[in-house]
N, C-alpha and C. Protein backbone atom coordinates (compact mmCIF):
# COMPACT_ATOMS: atom_id res chain seq x y z
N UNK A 1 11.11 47.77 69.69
CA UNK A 1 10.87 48.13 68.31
C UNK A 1 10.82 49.64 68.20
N UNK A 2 11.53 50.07 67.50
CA UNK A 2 11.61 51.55 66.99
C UNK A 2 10.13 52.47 66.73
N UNK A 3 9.88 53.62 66.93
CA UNK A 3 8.67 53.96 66.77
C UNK A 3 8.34 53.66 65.18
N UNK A 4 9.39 54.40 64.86
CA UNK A 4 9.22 54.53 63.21
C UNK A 4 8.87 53.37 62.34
N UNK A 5 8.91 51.73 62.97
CA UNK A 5 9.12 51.07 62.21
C UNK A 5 8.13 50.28 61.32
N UNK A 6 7.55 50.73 60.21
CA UNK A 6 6.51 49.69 59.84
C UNK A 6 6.25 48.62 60.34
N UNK A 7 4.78 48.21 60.26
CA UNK A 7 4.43 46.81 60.83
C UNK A 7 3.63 46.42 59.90
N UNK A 8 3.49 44.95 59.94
CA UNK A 8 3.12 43.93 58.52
C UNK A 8 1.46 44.39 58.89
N UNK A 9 0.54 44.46 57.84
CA UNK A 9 -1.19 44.43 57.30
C UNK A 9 -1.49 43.83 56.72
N UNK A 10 -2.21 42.93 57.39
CA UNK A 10 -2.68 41.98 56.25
C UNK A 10 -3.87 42.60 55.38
N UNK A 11 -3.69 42.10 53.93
CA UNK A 11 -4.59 42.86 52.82
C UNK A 11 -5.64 42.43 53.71
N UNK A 12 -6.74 43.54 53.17
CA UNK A 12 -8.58 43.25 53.22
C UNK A 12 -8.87 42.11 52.77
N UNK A 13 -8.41 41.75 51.64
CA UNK A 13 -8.79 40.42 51.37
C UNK A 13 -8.44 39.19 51.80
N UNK A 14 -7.37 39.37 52.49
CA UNK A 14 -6.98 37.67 53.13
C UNK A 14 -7.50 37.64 54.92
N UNK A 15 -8.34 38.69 55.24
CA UNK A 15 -8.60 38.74 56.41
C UNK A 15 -9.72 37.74 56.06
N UNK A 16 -10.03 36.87 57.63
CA UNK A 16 -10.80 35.63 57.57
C UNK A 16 -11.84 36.41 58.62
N UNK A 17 -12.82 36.00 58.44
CA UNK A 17 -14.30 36.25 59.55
C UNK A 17 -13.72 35.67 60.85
N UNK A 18 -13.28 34.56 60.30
CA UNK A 18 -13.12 34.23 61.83
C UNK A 18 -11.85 34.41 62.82
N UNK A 19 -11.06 35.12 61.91
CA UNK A 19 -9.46 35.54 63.03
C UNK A 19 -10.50 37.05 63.59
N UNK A 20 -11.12 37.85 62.34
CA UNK A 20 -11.92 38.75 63.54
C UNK A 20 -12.54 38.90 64.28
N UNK A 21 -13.60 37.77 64.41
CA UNK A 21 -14.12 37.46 64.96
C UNK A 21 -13.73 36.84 66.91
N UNK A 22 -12.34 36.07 66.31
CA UNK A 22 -11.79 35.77 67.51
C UNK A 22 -11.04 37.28 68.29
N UNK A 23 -10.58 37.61 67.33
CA UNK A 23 -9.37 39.25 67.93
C UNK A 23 -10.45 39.91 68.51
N UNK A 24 -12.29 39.81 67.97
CA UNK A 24 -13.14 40.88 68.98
C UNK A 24 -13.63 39.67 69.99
N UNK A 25 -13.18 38.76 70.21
CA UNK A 25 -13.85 38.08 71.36
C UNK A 25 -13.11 38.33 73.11
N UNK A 26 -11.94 38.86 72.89
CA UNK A 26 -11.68 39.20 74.18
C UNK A 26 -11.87 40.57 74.67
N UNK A 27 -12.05 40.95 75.93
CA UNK A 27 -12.82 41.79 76.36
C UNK A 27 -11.90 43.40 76.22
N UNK A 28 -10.76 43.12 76.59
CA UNK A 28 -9.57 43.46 76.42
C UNK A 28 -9.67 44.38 74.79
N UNK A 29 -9.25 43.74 73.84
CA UNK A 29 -9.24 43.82 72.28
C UNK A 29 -10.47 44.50 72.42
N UNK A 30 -11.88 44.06 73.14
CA UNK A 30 -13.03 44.70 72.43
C UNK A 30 -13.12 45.98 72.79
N UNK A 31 -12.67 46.81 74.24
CA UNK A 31 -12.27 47.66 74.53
C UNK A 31 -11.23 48.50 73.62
N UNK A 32 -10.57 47.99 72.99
CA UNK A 32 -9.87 48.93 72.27
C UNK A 32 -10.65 49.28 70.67
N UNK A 33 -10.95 48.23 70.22
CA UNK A 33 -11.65 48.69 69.57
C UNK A 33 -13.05 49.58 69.85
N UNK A 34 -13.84 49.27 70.71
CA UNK A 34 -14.50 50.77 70.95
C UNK A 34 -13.72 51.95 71.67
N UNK A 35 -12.87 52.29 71.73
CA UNK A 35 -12.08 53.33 71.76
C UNK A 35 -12.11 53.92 70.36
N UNK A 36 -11.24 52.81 69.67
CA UNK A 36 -10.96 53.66 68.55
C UNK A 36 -12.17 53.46 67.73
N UNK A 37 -13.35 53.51 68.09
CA UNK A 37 -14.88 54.07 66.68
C UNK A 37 -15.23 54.63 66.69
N UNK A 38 -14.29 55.43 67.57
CA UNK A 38 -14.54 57.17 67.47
C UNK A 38 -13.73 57.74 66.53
N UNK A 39 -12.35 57.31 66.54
CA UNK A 39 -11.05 58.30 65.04
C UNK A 39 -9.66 57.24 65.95
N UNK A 40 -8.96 57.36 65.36
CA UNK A 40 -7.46 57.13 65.73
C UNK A 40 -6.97 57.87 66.59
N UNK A 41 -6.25 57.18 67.60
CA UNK A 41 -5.75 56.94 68.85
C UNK A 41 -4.00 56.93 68.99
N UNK A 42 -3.49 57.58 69.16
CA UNK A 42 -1.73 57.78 69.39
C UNK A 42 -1.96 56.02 70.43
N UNK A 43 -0.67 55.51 70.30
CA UNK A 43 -0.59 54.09 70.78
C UNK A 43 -0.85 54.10 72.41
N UNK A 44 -0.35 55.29 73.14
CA UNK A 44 -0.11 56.23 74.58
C UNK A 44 -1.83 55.62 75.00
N UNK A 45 -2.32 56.20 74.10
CA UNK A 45 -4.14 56.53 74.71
C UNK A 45 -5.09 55.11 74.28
N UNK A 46 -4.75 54.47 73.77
CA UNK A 46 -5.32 53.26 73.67
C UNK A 46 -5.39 52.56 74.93
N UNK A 47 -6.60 52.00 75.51
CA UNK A 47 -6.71 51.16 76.70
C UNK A 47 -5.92 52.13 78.05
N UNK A 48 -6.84 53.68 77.80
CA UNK A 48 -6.17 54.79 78.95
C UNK A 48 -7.04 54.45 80.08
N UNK A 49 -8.35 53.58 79.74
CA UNK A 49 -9.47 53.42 80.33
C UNK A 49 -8.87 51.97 81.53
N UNK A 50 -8.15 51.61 81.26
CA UNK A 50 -7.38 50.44 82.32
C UNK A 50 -5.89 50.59 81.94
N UNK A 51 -5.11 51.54 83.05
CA UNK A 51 -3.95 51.95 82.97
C UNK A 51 -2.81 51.28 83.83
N UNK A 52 -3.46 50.35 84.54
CA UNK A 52 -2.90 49.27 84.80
C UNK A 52 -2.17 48.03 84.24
N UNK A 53 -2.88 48.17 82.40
CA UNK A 53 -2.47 47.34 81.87
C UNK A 53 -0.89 46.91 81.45
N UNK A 54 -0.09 45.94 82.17
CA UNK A 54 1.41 46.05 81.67
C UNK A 54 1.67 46.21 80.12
N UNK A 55 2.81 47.12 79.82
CA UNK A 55 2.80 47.35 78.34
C UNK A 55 2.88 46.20 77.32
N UNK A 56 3.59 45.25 77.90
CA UNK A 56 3.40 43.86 76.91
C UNK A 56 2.47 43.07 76.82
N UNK A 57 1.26 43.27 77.72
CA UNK A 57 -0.32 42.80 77.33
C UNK A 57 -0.74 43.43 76.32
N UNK A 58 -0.81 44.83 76.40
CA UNK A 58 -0.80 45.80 75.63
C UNK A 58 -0.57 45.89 74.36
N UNK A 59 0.73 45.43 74.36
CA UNK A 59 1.38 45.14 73.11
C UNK A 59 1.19 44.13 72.45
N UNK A 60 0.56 42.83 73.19
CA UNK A 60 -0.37 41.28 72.59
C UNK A 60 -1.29 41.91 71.96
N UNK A 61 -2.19 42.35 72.99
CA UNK A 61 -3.60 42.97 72.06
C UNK A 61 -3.58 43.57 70.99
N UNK A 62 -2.74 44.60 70.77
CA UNK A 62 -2.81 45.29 69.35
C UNK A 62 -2.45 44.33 68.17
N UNK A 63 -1.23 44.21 68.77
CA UNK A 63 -0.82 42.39 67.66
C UNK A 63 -1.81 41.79 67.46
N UNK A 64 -2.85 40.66 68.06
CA UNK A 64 -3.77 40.34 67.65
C UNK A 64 -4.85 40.96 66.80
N UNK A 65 -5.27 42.25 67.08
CA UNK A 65 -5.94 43.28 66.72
C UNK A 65 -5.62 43.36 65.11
N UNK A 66 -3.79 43.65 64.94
CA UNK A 66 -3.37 44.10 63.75
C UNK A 66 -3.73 42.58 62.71
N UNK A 67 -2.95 41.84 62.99
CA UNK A 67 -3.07 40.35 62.31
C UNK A 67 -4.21 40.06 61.96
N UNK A 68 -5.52 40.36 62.67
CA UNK A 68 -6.82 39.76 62.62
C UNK A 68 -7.41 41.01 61.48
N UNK A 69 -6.69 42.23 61.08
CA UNK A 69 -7.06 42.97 60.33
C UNK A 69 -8.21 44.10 60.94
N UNK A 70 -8.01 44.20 61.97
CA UNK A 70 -9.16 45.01 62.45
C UNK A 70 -8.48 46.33 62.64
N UNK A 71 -7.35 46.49 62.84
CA UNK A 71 -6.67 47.80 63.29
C UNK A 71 -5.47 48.15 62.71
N UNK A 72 -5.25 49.40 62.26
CA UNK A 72 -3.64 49.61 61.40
C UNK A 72 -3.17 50.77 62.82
N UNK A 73 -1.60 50.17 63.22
CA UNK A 73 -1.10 50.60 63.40
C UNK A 73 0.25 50.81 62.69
N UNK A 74 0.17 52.73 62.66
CA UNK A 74 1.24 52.98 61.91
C UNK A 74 2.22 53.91 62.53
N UNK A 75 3.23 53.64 62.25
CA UNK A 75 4.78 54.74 62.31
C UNK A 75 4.05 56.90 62.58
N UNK A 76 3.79 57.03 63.48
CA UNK A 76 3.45 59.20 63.56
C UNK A 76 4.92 59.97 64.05
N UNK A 77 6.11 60.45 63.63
CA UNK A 77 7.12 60.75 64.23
C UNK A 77 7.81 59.56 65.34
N UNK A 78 7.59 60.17 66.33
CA UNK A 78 8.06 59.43 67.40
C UNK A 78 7.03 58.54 68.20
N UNK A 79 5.97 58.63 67.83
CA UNK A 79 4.33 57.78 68.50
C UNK A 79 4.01 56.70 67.03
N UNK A 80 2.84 55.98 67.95
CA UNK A 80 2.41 55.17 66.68
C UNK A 80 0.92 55.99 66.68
N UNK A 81 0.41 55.53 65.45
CA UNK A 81 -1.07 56.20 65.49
C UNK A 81 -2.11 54.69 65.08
N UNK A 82 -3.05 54.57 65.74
CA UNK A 82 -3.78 52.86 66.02
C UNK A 82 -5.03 53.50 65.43
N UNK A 83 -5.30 52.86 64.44
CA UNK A 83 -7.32 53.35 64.18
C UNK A 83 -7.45 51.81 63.30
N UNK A 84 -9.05 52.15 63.30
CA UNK A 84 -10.05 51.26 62.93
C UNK A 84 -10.33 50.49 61.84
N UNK A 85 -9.82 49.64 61.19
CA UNK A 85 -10.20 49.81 59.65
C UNK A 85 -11.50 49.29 59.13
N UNK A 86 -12.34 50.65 59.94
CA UNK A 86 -13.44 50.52 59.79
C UNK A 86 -14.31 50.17 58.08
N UNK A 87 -13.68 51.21 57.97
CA UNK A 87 -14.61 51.18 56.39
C UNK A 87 -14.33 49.81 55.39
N UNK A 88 -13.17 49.49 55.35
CA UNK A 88 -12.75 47.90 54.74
C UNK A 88 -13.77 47.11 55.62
N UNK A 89 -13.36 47.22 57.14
CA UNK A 89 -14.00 46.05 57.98
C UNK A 89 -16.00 45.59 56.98
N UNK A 90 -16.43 46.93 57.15
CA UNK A 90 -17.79 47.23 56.97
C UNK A 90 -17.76 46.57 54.93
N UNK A 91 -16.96 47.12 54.07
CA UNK A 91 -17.25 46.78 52.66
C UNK A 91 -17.23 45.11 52.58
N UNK A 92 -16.19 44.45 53.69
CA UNK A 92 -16.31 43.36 53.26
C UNK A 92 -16.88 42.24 54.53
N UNK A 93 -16.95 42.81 56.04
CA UNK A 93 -18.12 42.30 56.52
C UNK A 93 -19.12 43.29 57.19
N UNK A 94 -20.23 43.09 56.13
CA UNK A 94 -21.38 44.69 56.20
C UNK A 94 -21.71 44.53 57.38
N UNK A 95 -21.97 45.24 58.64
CA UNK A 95 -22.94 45.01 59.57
C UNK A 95 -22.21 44.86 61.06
N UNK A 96 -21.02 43.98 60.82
CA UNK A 96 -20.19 43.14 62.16
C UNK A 96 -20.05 44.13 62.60
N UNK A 97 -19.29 44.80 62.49
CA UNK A 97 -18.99 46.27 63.83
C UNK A 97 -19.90 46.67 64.00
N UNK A 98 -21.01 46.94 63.67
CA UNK A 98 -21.97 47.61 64.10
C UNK A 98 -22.68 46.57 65.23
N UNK A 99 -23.21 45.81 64.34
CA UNK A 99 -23.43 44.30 65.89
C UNK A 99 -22.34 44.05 66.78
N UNK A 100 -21.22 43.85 66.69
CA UNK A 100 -20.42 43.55 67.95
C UNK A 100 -20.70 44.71 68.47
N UNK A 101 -20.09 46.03 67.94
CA UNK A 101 -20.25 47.23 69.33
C UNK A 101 -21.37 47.49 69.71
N UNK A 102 -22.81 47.10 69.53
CA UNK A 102 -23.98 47.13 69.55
C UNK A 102 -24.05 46.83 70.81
N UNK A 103 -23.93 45.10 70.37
CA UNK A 103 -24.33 44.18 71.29
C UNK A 103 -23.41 44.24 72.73
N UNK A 104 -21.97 45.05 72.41
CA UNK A 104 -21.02 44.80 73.37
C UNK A 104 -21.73 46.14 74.52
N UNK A 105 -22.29 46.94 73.91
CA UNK A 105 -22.80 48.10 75.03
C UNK A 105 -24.25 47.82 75.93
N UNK A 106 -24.51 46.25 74.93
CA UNK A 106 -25.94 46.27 75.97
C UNK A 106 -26.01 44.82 76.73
């Protein structure tokens, strides 16, 4: 797939509790998302923390990630740029990121 090429988002509103719920249940996915709750991440630096990972695992996880509505990855020149969609995540489920990454650090 081309860098440049848009990829499908599902609206805020048709995201379900429970596809996010499942996309943060693997350990994998949950790792990337605490990466990125710090700011957005070029696609390169996502999961730099296990660099072992083959690129088409890699490339599952974000997919799941994107679909489940937790993460926009978009078209940056020749890179993609991956962040959080935190603030939707939080308006329409108050609290969850804060408890999953909570709970995932202790």
């Amino acid at each position: 797939m081309p860098a440049n090429q848009e990829l499908p988002h599902p609206d805020i509103a048709d995201v379900a509790l429970t596809d996010v719920l499942f996309a943060l249940s693997d350990p994998a996915r949950l790792q990337i998302v605490r990466d990125l709750s710090s700011g957005p991440l070029e696609m390169a630096q996502c999961g730099a923390t296990n660099p072992t990972l083959p690129k088409s695992t890699k490339s599952h996880l974000m997919k799941v990630l994107r679909e489940a509505g937790v993460i926009r990855n978009e078209p940056r020149g020749r890179e993609r740029l991956v962040s959080l969609r935190r603030e939707e995540l939080d308006a329409t489920f108050p609290g969850l990121l804060d408890s999953v990454l909570g709970a995932s650090r202790g």
